[in-house]
PDB file of N, CA and C in Angstrom:
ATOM      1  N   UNK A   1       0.826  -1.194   0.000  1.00  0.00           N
ATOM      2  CA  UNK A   1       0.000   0.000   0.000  1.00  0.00           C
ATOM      3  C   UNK A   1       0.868   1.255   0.000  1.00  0.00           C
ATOM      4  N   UNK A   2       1.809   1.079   1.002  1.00  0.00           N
ATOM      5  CA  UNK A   2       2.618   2.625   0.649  1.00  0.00           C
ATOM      6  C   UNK A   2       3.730   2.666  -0.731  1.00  0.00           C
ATOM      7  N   UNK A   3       3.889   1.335  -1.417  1.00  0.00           N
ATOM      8  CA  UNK A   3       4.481   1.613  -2.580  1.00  0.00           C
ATOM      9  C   UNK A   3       3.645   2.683  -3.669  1.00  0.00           C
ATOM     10  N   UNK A   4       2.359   2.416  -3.554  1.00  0.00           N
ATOM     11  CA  UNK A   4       1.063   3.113  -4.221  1.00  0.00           C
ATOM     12  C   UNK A   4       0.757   4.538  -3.734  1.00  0.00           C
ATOM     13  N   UNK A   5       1.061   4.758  -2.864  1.00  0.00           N
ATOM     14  CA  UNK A   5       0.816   6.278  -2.430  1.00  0.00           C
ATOM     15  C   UNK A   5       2.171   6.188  -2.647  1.00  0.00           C
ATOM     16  N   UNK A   6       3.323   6.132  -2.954  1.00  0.00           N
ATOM     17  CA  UNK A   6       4.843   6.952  -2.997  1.00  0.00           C
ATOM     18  C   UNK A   6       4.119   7.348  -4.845  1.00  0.00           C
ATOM     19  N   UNK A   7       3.870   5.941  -5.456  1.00  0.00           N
ATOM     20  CA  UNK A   7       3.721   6.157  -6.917  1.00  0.00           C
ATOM     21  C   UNK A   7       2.623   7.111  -7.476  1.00  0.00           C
ATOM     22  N   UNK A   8       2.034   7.307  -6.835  1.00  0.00           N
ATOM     23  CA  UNK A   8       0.890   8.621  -6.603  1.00  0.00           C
ATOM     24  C   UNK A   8       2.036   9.960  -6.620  1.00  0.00           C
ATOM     25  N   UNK A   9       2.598  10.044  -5.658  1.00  0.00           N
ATOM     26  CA  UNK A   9       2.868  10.811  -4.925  1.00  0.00           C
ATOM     27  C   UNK A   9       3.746  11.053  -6.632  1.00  0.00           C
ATOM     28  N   UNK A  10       4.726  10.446  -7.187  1.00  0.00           N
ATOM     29  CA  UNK A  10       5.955  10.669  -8.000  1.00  0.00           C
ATOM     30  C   UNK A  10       4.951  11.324  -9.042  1.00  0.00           C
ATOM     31  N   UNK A  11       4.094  10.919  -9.800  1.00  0.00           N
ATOM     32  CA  UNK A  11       3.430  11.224 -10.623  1.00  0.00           C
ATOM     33  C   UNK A  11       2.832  12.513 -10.681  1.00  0.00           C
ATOM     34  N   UNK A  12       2.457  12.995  -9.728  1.00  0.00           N
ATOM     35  CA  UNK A  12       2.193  14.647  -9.368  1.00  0.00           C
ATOM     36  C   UNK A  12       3.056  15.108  -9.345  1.00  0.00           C
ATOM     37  N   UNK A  13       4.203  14.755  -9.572  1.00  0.00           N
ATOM     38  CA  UNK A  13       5.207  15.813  -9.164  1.00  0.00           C
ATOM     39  C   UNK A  13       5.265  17.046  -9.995  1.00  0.00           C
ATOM     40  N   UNK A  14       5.381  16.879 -11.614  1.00  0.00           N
ATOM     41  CA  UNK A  14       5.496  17.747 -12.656  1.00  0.00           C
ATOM     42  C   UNK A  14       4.389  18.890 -12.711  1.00  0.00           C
ATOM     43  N   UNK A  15       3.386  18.529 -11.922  1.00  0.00           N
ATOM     44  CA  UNK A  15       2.447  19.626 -11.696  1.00  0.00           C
ATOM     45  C   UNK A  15       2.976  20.678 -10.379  1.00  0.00           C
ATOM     46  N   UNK A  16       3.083  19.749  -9.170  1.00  0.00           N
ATOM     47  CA  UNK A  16       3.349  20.566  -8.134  1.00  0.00           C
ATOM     48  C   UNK A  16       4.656  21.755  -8.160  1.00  0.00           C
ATOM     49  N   UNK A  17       5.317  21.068  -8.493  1.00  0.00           N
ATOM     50  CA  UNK A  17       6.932  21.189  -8.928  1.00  0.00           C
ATOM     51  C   UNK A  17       6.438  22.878  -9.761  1.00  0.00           C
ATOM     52  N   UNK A  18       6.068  23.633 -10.938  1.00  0.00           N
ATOM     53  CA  UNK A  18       5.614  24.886 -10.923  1.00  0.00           C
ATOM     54  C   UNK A  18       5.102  25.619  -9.412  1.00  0.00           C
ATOM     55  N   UNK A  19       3.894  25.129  -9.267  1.00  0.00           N
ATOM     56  CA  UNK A  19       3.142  25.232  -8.397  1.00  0.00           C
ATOM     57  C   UNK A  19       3.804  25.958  -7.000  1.00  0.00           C
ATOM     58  N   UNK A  20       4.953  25.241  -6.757  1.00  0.00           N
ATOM     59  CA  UNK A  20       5.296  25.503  -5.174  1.00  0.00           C
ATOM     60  C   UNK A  20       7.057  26.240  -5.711  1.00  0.00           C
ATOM     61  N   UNK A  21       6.887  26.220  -7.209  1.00  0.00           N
ATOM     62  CA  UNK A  21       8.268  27.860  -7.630  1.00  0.00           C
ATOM     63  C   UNK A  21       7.090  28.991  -7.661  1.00  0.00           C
ATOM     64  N   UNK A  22       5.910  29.092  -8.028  1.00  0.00           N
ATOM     65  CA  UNK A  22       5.213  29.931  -8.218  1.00  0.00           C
ATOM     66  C   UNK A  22       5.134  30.368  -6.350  1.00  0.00           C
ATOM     67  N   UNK A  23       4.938  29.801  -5.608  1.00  0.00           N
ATOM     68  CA  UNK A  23       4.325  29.983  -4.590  1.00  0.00           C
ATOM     69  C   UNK A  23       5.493  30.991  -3.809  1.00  0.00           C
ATOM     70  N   UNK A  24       6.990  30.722  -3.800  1.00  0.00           N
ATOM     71  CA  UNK A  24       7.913  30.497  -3.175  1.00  0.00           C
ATOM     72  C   UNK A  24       7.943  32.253  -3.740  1.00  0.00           C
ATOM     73  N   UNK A  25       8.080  32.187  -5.440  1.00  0.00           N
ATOM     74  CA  UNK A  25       8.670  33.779  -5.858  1.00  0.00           C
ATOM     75  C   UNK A  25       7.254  34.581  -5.120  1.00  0.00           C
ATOM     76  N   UNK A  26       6.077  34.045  -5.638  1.00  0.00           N
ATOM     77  CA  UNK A  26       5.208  35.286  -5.000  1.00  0.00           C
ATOM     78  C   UNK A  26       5.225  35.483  -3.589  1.00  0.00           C
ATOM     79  N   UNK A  27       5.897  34.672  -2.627  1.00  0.00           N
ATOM     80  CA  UNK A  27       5.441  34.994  -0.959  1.00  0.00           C
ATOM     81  C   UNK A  27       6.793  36.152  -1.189  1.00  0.00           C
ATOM     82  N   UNK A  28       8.103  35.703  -1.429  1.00  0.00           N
ATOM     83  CA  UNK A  28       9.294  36.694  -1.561  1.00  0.00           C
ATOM     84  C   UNK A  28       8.997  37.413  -2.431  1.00  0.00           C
ATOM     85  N   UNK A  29       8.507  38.439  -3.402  1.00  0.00           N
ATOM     86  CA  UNK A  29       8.258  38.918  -3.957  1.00  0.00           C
ATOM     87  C   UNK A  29       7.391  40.299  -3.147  1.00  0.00           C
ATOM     88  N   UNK A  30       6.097  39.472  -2.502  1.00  0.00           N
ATOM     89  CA  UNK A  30       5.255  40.366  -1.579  1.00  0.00           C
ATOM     90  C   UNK A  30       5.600  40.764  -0.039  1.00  0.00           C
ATOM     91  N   UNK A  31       6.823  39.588   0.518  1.00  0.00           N
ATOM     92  CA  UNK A  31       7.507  40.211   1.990  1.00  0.00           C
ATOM     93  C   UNK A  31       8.348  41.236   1.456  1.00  0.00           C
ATOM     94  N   UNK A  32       9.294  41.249   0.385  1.00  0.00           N
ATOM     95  CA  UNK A  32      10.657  41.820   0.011  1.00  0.00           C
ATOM     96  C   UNK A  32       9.321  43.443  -0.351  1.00  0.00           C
ATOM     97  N   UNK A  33       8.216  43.706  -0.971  1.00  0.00           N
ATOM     98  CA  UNK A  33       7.709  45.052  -1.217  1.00  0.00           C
ATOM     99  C   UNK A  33       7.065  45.163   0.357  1.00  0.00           C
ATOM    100  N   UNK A  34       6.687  44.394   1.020  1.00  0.00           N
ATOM    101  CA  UNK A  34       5.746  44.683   2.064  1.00  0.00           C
ATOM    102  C   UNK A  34       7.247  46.112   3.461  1.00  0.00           C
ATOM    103  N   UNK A  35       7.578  44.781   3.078  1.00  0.00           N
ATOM    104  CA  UNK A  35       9.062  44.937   4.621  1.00  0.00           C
ATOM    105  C   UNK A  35      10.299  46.872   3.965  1.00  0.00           C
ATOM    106  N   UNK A  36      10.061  47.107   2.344  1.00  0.00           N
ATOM    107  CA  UNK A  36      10.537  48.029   1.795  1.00  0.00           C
ATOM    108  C   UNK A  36       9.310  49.288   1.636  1.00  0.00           C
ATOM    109  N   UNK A  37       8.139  49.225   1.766  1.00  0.00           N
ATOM    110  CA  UNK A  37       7.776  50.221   2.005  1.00  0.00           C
ATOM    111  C   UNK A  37       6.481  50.565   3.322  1.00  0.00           C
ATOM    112  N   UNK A  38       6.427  51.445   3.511  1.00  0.00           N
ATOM    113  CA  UNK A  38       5.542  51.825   4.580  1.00  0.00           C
ATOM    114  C   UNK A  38       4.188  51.973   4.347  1.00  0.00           C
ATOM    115  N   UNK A  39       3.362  52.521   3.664  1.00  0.00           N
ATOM    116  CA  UNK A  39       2.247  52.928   3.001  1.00  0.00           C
ATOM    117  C   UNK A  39       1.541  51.906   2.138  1.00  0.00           C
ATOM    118  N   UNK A  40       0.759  51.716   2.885  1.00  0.00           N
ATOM    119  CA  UNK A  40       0.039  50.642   1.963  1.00  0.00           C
ATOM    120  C   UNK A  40      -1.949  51.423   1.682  1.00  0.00           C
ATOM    121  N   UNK A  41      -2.817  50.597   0.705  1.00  0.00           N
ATOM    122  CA  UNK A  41      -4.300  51.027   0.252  1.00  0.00           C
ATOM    123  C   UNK A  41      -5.004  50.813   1.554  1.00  0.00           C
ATOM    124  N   UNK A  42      -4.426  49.331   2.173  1.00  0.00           N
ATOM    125  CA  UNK A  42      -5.596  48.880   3.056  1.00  0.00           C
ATOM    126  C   UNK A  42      -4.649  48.169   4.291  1.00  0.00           C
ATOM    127  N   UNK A  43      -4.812  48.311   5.186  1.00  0.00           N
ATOM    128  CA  UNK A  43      -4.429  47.425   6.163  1.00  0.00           C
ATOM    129  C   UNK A  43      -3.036  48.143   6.442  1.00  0.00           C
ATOM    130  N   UNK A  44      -2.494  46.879   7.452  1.00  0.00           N
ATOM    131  CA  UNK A  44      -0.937  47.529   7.852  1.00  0.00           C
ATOM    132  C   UNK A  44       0.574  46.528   7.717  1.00  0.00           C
ATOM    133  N   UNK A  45       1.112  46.420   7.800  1.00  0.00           N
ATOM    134  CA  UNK A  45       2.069  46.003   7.571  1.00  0.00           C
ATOM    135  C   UNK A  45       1.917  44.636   8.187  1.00  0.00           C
ATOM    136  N   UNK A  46       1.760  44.415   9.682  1.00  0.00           N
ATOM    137  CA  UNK A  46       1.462  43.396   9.976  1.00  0.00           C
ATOM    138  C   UNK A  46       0.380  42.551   9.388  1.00  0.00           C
ATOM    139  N   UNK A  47      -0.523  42.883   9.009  1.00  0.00           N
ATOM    140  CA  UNK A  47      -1.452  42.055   8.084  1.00  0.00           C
ATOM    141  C   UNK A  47      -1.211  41.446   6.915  1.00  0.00           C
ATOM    142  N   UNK A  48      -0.603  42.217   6.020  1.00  0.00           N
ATOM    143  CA  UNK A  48      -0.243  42.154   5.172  1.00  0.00           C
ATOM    144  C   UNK A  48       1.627  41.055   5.114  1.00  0.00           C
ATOM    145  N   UNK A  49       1.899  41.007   6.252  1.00  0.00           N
ATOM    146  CA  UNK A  49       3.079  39.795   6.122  1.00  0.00           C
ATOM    147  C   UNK A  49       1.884  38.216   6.723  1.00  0.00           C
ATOM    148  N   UNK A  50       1.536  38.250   7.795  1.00  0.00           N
ATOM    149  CA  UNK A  50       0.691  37.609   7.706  1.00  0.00           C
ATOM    150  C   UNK A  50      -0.310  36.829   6.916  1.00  0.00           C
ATOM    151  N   UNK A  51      -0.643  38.018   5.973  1.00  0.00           N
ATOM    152  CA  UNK A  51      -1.648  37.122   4.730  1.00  0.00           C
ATOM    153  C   UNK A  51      -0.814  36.533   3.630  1.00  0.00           C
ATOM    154  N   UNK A  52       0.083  37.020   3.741  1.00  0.00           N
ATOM    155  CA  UNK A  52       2.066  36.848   2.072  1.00  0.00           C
ATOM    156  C   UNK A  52       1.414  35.320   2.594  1.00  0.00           C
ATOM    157  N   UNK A  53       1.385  34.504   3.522  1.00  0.00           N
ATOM    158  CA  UNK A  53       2.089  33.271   3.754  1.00  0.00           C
ATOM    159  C   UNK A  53       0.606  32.558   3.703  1.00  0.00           C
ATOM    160  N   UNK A  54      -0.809  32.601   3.317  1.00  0.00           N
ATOM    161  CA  UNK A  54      -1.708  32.263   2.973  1.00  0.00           C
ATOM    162  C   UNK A  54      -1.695  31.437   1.527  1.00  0.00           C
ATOM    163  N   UNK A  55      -1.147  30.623   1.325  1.00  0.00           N
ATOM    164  CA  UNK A  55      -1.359  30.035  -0.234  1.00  0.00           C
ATOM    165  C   UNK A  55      -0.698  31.225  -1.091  1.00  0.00           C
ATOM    166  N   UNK A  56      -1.258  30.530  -2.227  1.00  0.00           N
ATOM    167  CA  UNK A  56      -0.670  31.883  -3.459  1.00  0.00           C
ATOM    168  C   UNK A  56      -1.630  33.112  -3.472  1.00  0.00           C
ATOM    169  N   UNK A  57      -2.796  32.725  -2.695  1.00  0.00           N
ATOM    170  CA  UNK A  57      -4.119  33.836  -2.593  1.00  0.00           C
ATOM    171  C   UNK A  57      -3.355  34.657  -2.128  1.00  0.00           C
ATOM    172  N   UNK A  58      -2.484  34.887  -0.541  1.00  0.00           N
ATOM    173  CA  UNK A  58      -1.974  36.279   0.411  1.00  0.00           C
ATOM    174  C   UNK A  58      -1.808  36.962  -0.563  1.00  0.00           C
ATOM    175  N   UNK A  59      -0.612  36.655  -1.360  1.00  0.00           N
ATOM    176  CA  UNK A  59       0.504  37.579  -1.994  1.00  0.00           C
ATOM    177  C   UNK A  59      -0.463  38.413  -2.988  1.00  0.00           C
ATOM    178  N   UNK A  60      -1.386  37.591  -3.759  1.00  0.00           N
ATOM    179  CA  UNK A  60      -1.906  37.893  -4.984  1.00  0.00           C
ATOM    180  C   UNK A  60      -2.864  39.287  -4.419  1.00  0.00           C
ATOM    181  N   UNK A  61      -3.486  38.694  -3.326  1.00  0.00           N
ATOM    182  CA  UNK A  61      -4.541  40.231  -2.391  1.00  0.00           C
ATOM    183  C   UNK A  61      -3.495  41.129  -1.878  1.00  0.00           C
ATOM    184  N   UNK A  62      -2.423  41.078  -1.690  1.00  0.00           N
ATOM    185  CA  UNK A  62      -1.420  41.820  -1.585  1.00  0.00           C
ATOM    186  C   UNK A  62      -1.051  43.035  -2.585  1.00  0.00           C
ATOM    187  N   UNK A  63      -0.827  42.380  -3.844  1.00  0.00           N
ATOM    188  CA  UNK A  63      -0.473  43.299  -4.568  1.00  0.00           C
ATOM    189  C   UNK A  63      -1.688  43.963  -5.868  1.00  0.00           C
ATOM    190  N   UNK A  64      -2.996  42.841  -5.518  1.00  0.00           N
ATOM    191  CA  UNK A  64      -4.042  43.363  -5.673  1.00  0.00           C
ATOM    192  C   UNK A  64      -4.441  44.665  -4.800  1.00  0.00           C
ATOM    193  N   UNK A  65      -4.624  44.424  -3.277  1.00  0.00           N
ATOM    194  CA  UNK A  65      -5.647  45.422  -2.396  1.00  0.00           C
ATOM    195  C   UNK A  65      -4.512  45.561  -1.374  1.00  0.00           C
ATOM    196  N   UNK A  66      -3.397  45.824  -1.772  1.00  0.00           N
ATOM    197  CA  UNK A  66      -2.328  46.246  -0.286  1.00  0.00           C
ATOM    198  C   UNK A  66      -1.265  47.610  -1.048  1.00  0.00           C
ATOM    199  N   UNK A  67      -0.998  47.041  -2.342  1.00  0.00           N
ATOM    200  CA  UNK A  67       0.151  47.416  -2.474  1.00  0.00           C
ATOM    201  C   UNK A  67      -0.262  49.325  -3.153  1.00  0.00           C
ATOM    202  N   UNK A  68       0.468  49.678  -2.640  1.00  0.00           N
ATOM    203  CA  UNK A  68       0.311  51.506  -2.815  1.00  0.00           C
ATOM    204  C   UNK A  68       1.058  51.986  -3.706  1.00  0.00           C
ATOM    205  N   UNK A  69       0.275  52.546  -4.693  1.00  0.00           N
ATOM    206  CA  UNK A  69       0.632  52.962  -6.551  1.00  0.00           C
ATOM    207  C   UNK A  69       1.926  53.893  -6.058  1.00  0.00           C
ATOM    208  N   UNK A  70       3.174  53.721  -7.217  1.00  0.00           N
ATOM    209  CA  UNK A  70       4.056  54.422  -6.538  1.00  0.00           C
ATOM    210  C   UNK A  70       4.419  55.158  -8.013  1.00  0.00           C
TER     211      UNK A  70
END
């Protein structure tokens, strides 16, 4: 049985494998603007590192409804 869930497991990989580079640049992407500027649309700084680490959703509401037109 666990040979079958490892072989599961190998077979997803080529999907996840994007998936969790996508995840990795957008959380660093949205701490590295969060932690460099002060001024944000909505919320505060602390919220906004807090939500970065929510799935790929944080970052994306981040630079959707956080990030302040410069």
């Amino acid at each position: 049985m666990e040979m079958i869930n490892m072989k599961i497991g190998i077979d997803y990989l080529p999907f996840l494998i994007p998936l969790i580079i996508l995840q990795v640049g957008l959380t660093a992407a949205a701490l590295i603007h969060i932690l460099r500027h002060k001024t944000y649309k909505h919320g505060n700084r602390l919220l906004w590192v807090i939500a970065s680490f929510i799935n790929i959703i944080g970052p994306v509401l981040y630079f959707v409804f956080g990030k302040e037109d410069d």
